[in-house]
C-alpha atoms as a PDB file:
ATOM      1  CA  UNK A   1       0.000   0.000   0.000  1.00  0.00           C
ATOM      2  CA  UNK A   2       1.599   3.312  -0.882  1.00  0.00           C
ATOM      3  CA  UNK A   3       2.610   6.265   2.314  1.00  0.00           C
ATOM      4  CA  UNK A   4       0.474   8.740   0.706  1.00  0.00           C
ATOM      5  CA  UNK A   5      -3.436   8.239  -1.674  1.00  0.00           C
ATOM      6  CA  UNK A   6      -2.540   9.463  -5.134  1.00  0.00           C
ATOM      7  CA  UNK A   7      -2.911  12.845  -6.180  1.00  0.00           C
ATOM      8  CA  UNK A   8      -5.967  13.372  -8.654  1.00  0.00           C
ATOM      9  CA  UNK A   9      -5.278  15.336 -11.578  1.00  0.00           C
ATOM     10  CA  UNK A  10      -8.225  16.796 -13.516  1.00  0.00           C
ATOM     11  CA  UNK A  11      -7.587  17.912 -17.087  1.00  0.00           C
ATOM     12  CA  UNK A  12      -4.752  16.244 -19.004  1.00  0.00           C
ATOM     13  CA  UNK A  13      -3.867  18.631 -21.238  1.00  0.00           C
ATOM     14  CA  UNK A  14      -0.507  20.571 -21.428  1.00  0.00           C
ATOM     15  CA  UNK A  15      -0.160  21.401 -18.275  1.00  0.00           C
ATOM     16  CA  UNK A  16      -1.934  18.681 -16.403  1.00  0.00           C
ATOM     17  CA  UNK A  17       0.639  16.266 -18.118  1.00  0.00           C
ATOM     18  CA  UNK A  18       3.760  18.330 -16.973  1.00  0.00           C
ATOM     19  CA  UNK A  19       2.037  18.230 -13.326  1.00  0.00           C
ATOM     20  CA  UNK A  20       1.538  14.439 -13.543  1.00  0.00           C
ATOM     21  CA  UNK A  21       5.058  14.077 -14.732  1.00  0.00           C
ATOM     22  CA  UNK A  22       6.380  16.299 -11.720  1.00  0.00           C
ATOM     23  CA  UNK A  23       4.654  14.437  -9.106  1.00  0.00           C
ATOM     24  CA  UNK A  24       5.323  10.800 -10.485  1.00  0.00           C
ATOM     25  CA  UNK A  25       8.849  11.619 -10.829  1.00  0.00           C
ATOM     26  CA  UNK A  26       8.795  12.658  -7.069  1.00  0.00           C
ATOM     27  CA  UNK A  27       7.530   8.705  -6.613  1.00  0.00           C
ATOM     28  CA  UNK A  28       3.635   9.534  -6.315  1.00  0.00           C
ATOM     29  CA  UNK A  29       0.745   8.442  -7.878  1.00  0.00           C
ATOM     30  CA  UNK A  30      -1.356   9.888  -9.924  1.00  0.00           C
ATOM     31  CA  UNK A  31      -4.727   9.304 -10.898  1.00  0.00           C
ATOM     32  CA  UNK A  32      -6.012  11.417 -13.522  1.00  0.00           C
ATOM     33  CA  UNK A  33      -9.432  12.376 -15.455  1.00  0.00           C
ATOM     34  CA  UNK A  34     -10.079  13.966 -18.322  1.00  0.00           C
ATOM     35  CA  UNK A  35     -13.257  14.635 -21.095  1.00  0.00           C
ATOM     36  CA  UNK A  36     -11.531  13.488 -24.107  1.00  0.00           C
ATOM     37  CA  UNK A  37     -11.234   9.925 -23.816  1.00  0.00           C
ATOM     38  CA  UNK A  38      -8.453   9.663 -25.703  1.00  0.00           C
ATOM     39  CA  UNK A  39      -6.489  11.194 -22.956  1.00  0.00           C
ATOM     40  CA  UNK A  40      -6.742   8.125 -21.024  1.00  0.00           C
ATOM     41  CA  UNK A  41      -3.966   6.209 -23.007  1.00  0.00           C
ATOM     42  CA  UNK A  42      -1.599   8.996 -22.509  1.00  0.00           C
ATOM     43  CA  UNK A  43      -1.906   9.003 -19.133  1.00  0.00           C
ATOM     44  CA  UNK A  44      -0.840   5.372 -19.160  1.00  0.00           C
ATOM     45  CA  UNK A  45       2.176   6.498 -21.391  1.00  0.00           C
ATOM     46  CA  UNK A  46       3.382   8.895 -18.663  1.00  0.00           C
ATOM     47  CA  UNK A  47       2.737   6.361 -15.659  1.00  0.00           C
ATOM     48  CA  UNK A  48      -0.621   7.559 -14.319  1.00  0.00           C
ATOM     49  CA  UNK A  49      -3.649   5.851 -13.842  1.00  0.00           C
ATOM     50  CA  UNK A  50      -6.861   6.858 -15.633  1.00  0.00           C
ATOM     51  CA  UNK A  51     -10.295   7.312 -13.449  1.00  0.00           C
ATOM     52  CA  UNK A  52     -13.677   8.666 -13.227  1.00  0.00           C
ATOM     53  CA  UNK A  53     -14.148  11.947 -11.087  1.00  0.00           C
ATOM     54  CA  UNK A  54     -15.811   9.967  -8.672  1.00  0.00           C
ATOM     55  CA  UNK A  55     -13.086   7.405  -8.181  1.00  0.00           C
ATOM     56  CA  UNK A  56     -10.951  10.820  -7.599  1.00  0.00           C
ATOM     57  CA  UNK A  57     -13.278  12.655  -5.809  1.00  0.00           C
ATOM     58  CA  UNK A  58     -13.434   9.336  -3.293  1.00  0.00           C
ATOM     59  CA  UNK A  59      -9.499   7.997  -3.334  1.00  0.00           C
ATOM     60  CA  UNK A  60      -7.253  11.279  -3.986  1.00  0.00           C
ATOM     61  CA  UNK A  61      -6.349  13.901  -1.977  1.00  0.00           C
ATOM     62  CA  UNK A  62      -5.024  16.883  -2.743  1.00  0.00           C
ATOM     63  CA  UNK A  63      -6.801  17.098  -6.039  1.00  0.00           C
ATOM     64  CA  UNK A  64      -5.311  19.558  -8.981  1.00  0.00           C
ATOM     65  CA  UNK A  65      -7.572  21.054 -11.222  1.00  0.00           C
ATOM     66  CA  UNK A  66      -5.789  21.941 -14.735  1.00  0.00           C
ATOM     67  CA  UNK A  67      -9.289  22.105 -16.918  1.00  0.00           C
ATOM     68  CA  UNK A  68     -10.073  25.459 -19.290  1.00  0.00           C
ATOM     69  CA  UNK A  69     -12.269  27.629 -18.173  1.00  0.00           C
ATOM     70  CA  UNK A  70     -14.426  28.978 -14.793  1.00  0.00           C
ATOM     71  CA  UNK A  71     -17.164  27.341 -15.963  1.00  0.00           C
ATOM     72  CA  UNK A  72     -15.436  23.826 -15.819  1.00  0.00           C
ATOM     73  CA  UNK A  73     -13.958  24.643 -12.692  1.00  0.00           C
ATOM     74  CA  UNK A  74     -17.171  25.167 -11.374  1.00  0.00           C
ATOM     75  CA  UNK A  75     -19.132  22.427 -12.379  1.00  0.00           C
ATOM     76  CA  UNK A  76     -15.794  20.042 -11.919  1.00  0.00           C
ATOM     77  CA  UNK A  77     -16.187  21.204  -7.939  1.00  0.00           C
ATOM     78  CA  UNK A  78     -19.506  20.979  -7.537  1.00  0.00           C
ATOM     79  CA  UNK A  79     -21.022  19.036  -9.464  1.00  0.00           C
ATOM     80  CA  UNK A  80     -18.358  16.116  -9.468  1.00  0.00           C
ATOM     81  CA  UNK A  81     -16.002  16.386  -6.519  1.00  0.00           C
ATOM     82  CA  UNK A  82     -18.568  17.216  -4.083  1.00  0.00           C
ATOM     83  CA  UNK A  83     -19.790  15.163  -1.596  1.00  0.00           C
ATOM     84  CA  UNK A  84     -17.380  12.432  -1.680  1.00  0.00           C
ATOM     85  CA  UNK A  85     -14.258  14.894  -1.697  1.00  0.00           C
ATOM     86  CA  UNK A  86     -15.476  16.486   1.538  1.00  0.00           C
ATOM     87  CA  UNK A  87     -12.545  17.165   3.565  1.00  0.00           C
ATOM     88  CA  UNK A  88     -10.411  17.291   0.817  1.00  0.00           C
ATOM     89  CA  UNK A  89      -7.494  19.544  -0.663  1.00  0.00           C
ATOM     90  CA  UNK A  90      -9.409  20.799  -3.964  1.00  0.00           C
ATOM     91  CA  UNK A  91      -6.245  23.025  -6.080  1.00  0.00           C
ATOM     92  CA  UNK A  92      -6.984  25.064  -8.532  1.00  0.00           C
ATOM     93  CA  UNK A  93      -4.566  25.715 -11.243  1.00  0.00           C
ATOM     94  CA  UNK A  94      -6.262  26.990 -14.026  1.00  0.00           C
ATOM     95  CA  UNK A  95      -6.440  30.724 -14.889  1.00  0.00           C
ATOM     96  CA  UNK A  96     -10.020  31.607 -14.295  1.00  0.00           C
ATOM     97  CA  UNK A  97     -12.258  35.194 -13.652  1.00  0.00           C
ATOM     98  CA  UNK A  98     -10.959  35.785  -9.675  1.00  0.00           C
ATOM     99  CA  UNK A  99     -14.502  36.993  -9.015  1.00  0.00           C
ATOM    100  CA  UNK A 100     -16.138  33.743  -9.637  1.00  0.00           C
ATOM    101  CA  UNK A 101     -13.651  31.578  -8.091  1.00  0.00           C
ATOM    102  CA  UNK A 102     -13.472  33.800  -5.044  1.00  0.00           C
ATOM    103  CA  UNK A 103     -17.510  33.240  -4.759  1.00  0.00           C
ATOM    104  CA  UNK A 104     -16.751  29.682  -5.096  1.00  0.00           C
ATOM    105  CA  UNK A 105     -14.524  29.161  -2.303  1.00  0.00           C
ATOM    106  CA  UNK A 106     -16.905  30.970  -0.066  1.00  0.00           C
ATOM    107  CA  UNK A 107     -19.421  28.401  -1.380  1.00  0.00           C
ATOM    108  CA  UNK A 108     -17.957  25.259  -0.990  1.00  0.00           C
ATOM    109  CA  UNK A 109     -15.716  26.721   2.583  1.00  0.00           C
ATOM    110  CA  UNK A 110     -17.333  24.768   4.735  1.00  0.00           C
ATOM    111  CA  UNK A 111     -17.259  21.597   2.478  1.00  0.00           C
ATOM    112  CA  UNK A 112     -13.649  21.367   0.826  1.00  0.00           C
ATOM    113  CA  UNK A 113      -9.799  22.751   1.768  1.00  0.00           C
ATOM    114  CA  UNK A 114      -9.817  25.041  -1.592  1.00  0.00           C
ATOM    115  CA  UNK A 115      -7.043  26.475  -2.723  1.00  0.00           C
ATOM    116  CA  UNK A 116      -6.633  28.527  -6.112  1.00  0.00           C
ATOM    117  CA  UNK A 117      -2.817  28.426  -7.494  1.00  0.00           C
ATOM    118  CA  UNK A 118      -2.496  29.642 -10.957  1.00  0.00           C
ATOM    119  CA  UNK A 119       0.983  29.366 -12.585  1.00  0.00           C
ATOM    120  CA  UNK A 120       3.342  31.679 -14.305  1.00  0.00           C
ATOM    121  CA  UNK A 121       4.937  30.474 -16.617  1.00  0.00           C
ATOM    122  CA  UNK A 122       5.123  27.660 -19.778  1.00  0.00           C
ATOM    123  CA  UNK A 123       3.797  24.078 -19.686  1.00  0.00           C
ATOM    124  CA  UNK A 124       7.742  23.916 -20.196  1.00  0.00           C
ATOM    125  CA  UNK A 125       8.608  26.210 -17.825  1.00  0.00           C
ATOM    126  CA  UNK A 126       6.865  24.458 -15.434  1.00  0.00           C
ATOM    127  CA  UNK A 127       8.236  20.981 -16.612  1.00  0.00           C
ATOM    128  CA  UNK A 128      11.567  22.355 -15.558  1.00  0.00           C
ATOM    129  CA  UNK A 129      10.670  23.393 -12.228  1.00  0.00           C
ATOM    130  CA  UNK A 130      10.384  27.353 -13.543  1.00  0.00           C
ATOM    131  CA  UNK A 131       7.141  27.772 -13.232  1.00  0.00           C
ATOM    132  CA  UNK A 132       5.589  30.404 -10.580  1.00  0.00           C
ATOM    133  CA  UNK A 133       2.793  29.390  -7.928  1.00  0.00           C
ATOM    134  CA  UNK A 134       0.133  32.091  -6.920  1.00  0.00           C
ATOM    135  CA  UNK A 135      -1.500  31.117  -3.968  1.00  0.00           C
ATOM    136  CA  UNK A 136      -4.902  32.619  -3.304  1.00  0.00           C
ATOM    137  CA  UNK A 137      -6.106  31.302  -0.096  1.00  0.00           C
ATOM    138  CA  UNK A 138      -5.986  29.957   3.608  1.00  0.00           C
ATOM    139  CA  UNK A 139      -2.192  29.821   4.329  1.00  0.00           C
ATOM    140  CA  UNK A 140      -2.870  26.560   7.050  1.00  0.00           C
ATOM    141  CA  UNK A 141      -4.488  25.084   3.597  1.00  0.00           C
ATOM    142  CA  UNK A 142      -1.203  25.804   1.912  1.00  0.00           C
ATOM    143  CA  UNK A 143       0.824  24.875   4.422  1.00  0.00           C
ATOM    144  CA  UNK A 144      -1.001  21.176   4.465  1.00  0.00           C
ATOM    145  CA  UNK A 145      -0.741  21.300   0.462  1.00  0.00           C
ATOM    146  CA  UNK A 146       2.953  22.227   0.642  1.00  0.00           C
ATOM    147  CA  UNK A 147       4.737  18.675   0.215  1.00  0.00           C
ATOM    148  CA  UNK A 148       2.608  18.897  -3.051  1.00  0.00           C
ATOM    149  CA  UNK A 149       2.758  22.289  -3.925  1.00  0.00           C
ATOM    150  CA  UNK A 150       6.869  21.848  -3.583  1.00  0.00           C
ATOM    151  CA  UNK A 151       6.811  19.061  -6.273  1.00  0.00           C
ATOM    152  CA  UNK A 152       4.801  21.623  -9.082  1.00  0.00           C
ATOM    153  CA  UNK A 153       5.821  24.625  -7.665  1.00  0.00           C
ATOM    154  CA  UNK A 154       9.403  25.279  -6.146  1.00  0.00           C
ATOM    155  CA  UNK A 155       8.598  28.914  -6.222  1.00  0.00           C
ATOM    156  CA  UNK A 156       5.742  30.182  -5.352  1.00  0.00           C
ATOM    157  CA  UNK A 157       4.141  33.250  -3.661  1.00  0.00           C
ATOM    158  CA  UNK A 158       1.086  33.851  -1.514  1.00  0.00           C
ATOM    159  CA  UNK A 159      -0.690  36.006  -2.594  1.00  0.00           C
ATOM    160  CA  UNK A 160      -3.566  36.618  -0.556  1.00  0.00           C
ATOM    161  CA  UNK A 161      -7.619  35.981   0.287  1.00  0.00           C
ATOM    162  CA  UNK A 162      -9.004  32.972  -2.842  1.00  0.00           C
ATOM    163  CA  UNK A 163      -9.099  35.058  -6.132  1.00  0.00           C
ATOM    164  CA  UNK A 164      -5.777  37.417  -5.600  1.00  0.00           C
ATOM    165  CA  UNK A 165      -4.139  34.645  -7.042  1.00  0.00           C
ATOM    166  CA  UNK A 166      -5.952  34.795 -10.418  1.00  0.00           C
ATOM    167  CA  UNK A 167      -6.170  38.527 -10.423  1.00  0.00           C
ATOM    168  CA  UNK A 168      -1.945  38.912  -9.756  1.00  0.00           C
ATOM    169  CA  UNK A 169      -2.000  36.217 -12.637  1.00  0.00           C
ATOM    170  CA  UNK A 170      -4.148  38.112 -15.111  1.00  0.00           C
ATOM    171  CA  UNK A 171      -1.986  41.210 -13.994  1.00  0.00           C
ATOM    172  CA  UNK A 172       1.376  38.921 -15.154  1.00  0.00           C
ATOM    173  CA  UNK A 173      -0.081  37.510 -17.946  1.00  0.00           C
ATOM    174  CA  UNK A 174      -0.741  41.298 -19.716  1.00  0.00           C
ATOM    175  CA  UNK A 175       3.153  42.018 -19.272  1.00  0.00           C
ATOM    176  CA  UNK A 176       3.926  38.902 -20.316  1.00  0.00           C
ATOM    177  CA  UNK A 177       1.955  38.879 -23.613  1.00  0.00           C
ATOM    178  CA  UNK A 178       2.752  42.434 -24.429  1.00  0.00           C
ATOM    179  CA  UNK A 179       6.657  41.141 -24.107  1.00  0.00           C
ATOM    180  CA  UNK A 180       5.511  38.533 -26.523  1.00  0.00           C
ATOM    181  CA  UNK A 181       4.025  40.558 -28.820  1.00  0.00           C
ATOM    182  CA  UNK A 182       6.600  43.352 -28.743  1.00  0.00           C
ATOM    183  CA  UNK A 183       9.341  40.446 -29.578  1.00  0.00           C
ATOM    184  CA  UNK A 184       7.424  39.300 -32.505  1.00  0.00           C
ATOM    185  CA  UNK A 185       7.137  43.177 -33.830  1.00  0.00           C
ATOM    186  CA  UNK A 186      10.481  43.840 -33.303  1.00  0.00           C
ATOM    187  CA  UNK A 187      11.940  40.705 -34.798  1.00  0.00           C
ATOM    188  CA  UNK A 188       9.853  41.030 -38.064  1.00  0.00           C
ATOM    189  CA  UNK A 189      11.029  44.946 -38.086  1.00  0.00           C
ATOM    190  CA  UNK A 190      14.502  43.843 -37.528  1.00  0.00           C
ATOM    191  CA  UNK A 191      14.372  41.003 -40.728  1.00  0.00           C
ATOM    192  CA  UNK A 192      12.507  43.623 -42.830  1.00  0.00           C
ATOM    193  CA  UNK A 193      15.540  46.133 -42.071  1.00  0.00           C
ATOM    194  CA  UNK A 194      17.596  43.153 -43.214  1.00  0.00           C
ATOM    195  CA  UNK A 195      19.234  41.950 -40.302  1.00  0.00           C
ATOM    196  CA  UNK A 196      19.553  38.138 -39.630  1.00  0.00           C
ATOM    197  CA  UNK A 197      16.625  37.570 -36.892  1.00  0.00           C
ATOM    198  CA  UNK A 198      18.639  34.837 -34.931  1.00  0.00           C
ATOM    199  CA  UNK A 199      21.674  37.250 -34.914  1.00  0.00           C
ATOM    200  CA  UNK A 200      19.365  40.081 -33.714  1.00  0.00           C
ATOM    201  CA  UNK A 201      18.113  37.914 -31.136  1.00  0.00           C
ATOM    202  CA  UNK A 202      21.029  37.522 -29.416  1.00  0.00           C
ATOM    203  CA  UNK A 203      21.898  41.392 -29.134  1.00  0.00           C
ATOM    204  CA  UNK A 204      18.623  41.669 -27.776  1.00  0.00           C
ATOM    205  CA  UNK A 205      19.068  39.372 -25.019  1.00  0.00           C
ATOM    206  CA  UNK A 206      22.061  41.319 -24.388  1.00  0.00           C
ATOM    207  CA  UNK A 207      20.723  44.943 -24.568  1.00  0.00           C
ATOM    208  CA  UNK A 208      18.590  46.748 -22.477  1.00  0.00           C
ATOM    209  CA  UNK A 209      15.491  45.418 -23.991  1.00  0.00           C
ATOM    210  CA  UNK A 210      16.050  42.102 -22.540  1.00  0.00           C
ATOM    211  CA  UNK A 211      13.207  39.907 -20.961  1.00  0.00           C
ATOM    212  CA  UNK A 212      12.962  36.297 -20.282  1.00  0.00           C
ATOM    213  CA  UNK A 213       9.825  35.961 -23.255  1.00  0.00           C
ATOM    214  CA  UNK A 214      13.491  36.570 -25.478  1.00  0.00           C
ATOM    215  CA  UNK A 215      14.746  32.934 -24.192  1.00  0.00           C
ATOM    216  CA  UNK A 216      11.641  31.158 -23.684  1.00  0.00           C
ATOM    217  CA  UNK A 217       9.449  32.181 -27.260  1.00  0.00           C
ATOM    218  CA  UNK A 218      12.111  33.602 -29.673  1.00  0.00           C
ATOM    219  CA  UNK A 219      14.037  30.515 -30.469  1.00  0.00           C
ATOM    220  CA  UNK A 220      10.363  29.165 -31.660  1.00  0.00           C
ATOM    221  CA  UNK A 221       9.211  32.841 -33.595  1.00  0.00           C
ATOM    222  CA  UNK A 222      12.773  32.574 -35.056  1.00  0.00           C
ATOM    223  CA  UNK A 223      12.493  28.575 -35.826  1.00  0.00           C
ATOM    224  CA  UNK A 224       8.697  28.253 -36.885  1.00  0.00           C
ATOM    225  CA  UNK A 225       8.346  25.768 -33.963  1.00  0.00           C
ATOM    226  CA  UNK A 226       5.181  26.476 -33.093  1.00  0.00           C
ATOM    227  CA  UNK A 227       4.691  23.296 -31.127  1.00  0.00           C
ATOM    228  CA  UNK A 228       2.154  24.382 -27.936  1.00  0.00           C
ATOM    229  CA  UNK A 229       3.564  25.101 -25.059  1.00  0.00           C
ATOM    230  CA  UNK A 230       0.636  27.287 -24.567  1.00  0.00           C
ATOM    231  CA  UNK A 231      -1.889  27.706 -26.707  1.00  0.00           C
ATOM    232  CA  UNK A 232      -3.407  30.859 -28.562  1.00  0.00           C
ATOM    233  CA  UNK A 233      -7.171  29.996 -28.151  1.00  0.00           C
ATOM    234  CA  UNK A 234      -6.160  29.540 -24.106  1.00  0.00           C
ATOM    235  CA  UNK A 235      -4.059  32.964 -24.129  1.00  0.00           C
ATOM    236  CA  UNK A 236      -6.968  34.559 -25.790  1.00  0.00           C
ATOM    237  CA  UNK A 237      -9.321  33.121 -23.241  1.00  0.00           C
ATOM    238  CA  UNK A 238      -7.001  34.510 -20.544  1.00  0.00           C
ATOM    239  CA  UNK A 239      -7.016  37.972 -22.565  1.00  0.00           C
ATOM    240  CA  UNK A 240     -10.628  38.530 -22.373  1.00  0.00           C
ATOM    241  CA  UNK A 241     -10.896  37.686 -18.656  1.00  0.00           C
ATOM    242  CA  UNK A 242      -8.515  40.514 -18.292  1.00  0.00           C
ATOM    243  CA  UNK A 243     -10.366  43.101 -20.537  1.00  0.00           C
ATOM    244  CA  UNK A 244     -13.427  41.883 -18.705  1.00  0.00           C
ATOM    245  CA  UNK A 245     -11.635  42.594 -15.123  1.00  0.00           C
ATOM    246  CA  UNK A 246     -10.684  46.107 -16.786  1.00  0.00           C
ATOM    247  CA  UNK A 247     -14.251  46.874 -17.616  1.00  0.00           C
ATOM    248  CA  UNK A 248     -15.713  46.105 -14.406  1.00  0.00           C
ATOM    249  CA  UNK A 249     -13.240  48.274 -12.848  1.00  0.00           C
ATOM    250  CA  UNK A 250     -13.371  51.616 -15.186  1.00  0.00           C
ATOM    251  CA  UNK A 251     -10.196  51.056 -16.725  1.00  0.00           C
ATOM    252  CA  UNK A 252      -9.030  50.928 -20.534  1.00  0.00           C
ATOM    253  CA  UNK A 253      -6.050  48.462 -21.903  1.00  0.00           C
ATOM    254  CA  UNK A 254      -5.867  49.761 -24.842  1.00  0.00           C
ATOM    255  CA  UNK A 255      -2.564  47.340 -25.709  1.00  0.00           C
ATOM    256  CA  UNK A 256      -4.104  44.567 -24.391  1.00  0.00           C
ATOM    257  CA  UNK A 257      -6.748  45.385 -27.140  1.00  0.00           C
ATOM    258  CA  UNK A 258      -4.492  45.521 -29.526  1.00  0.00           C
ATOM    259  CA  UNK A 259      -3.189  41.521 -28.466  1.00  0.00           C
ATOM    260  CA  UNK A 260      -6.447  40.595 -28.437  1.00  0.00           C
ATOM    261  CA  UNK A 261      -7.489  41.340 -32.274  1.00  0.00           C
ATOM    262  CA  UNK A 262      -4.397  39.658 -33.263  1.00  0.00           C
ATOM    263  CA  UNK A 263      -4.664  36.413 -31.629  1.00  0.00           C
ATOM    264  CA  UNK A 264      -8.353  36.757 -32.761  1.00  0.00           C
ATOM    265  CA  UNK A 265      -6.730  36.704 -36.041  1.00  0.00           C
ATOM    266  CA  UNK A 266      -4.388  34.009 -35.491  1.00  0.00           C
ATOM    267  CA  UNK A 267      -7.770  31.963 -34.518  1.00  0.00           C
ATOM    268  CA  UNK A 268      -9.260  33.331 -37.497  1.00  0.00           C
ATOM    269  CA  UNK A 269      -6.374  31.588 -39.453  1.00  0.00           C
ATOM    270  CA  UNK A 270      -6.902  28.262 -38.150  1.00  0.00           C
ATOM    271  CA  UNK A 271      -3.789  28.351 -35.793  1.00  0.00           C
ATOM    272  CA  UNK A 272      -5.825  28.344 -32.261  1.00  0.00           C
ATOM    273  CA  UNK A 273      -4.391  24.966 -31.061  1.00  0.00           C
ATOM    274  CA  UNK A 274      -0.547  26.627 -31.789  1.00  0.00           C
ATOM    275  CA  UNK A 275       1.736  28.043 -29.482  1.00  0.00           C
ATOM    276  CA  UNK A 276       0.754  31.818 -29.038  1.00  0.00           C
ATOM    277  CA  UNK A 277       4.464  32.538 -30.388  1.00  0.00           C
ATOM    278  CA  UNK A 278       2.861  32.580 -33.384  1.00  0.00           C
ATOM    279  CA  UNK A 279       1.597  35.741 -33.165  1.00  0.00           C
ATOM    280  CA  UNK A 280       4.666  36.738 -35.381  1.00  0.00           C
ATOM    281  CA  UNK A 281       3.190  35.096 -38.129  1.00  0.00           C
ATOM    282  CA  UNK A 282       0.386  37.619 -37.915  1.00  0.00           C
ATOM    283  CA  UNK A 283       2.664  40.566 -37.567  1.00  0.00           C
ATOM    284  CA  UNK A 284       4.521  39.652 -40.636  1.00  0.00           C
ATOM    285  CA  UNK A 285       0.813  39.370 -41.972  1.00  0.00           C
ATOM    286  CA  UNK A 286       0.135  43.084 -41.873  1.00  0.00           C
ATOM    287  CA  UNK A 287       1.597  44.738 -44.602  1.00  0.00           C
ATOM    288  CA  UNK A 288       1.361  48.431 -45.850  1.00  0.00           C
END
């Protein structure tokens, strides 16, 4: 019989694989869910065990959420986890509207140990042990979750009350896809101006202008790797949850507009599923 019940894993995309990976590699088990069926054999591939939500909800503890949206988070809690999770660790990791998630932790308080914990930072990143924890919630909670939270997280940050997390996220996420998108501008000025982009690159990283979006996207803008790391349709998703915090609170981003009509476009071309470096593909797009 193993020390410790598995860790459940809910969503098994990108970034629910790097977490399985993480935690099996730190000898524990995993047992893992996710709506496409398919997903099921690659858990096996990695070394985790596939389930139902109720054979989570009822053997695992702490559970990770890694699904898409607020609205899955929501119905994964409540409508799945709950009762037979009562008790339980329930972390959230995906990027979701703080306002909502905040209303659910008052909601399901008394029932389950909730956490939020969005991540800075790349599937990749966070394969390597770069990514960034943002902990939203009861510090004794974290401090139970920790052994866990060590294995995805070596750095992490609490934040504050459930939803600070997300909303410091959504705050990182706008630099961090403005770096992106400045990086793609540049480098497509810099070629048109006739300079060798890989060259280029490298002064950048050495000049003034330097940010880690240089190291972790501009080898794939330079190479046409657009293998996902993290998707556009996801970074679009976490765009308009932005624009809608912005509203609510009387404020315009007008750059963050500007990202979001051009990974609208990159949608519009079919590439949703691709990394969001490809957002240079669009630049070079827009010609005089």
């Amino acid at each position: 019989m193993p020390a410790f019940p598995p860790v459940g894993i809910v969503g098994f995309g990108l970034m629910g694989e790097v977490y399985a990976r993480r935690l099996l590699a730190a000898g524990l088990s995993v047992l893992g869910f996710d709506v496409d069926a398919a997903k099921a054999q690659r858990m096996k591939e990695v070394g985790a065990h596939a389930g139902t939500l109720g054979e989570i909800a009822h053997s695992c503890d702490p559970i990770v959420l890694a699904v898409f949206s607020t609205d899955q988070v929501e119905e994964v809690v409540e409508r799945a986890l709950l009762p037979d999770a009562a008790g339980k660790i329930v972390i959230c990791t995906s990027t979701c509207d703080p306002d909502r998630i905040a209303a659910l932790g008052v909601r399901v308080g008394s029932r389950l140990r909730f956490l939020e914990v969005p991540v800075s930072g790349t599937s990749e990143q966070v394969r390597q042990g770069d990514g960034v924890g943002l902990i939203g919630g009861d510090p004794r909670i974290a401090g139970d979750a920790a052994p866990v939270l060590e294995i995805l997280f070596p750095r992490r940050f609490h934040i504050g009350k459930i939803g600070d997390g997300g909303r410091a996220k959504l705050a990182i996420n706008l630099i961090l896809g403005l770096h992106r998108l400045a990086l793609a501008e540049g480098l497509v000025f810099a070629s048109r101006l006739g300079l060798d982009p890989a060259a280029f690159l490298n002064v950048a990283r050495a000049s003034a202008a330097q940010s880690q979006v240089m190291g972790t996207k501009g080898p794939k803008m330079i190479a046409g790797d657009f293998a996902p790391e993290g998707r556009v349709r996801q970074t679009l998703k976490d765009v308009h949850l932005m624009l809608d915090q912005a509203r609510k609170h009387g404020q315009r981003l007008p750059l963050l507009e500007s990202n979001a009509d051009i990974l609208q476009a990159c949608i519009d071309h079919g590439e949703g599923e691709l990394d969001n470096s490809i957002v240079i593909e669009e630049i070079r797009r827009r010609r005089s």
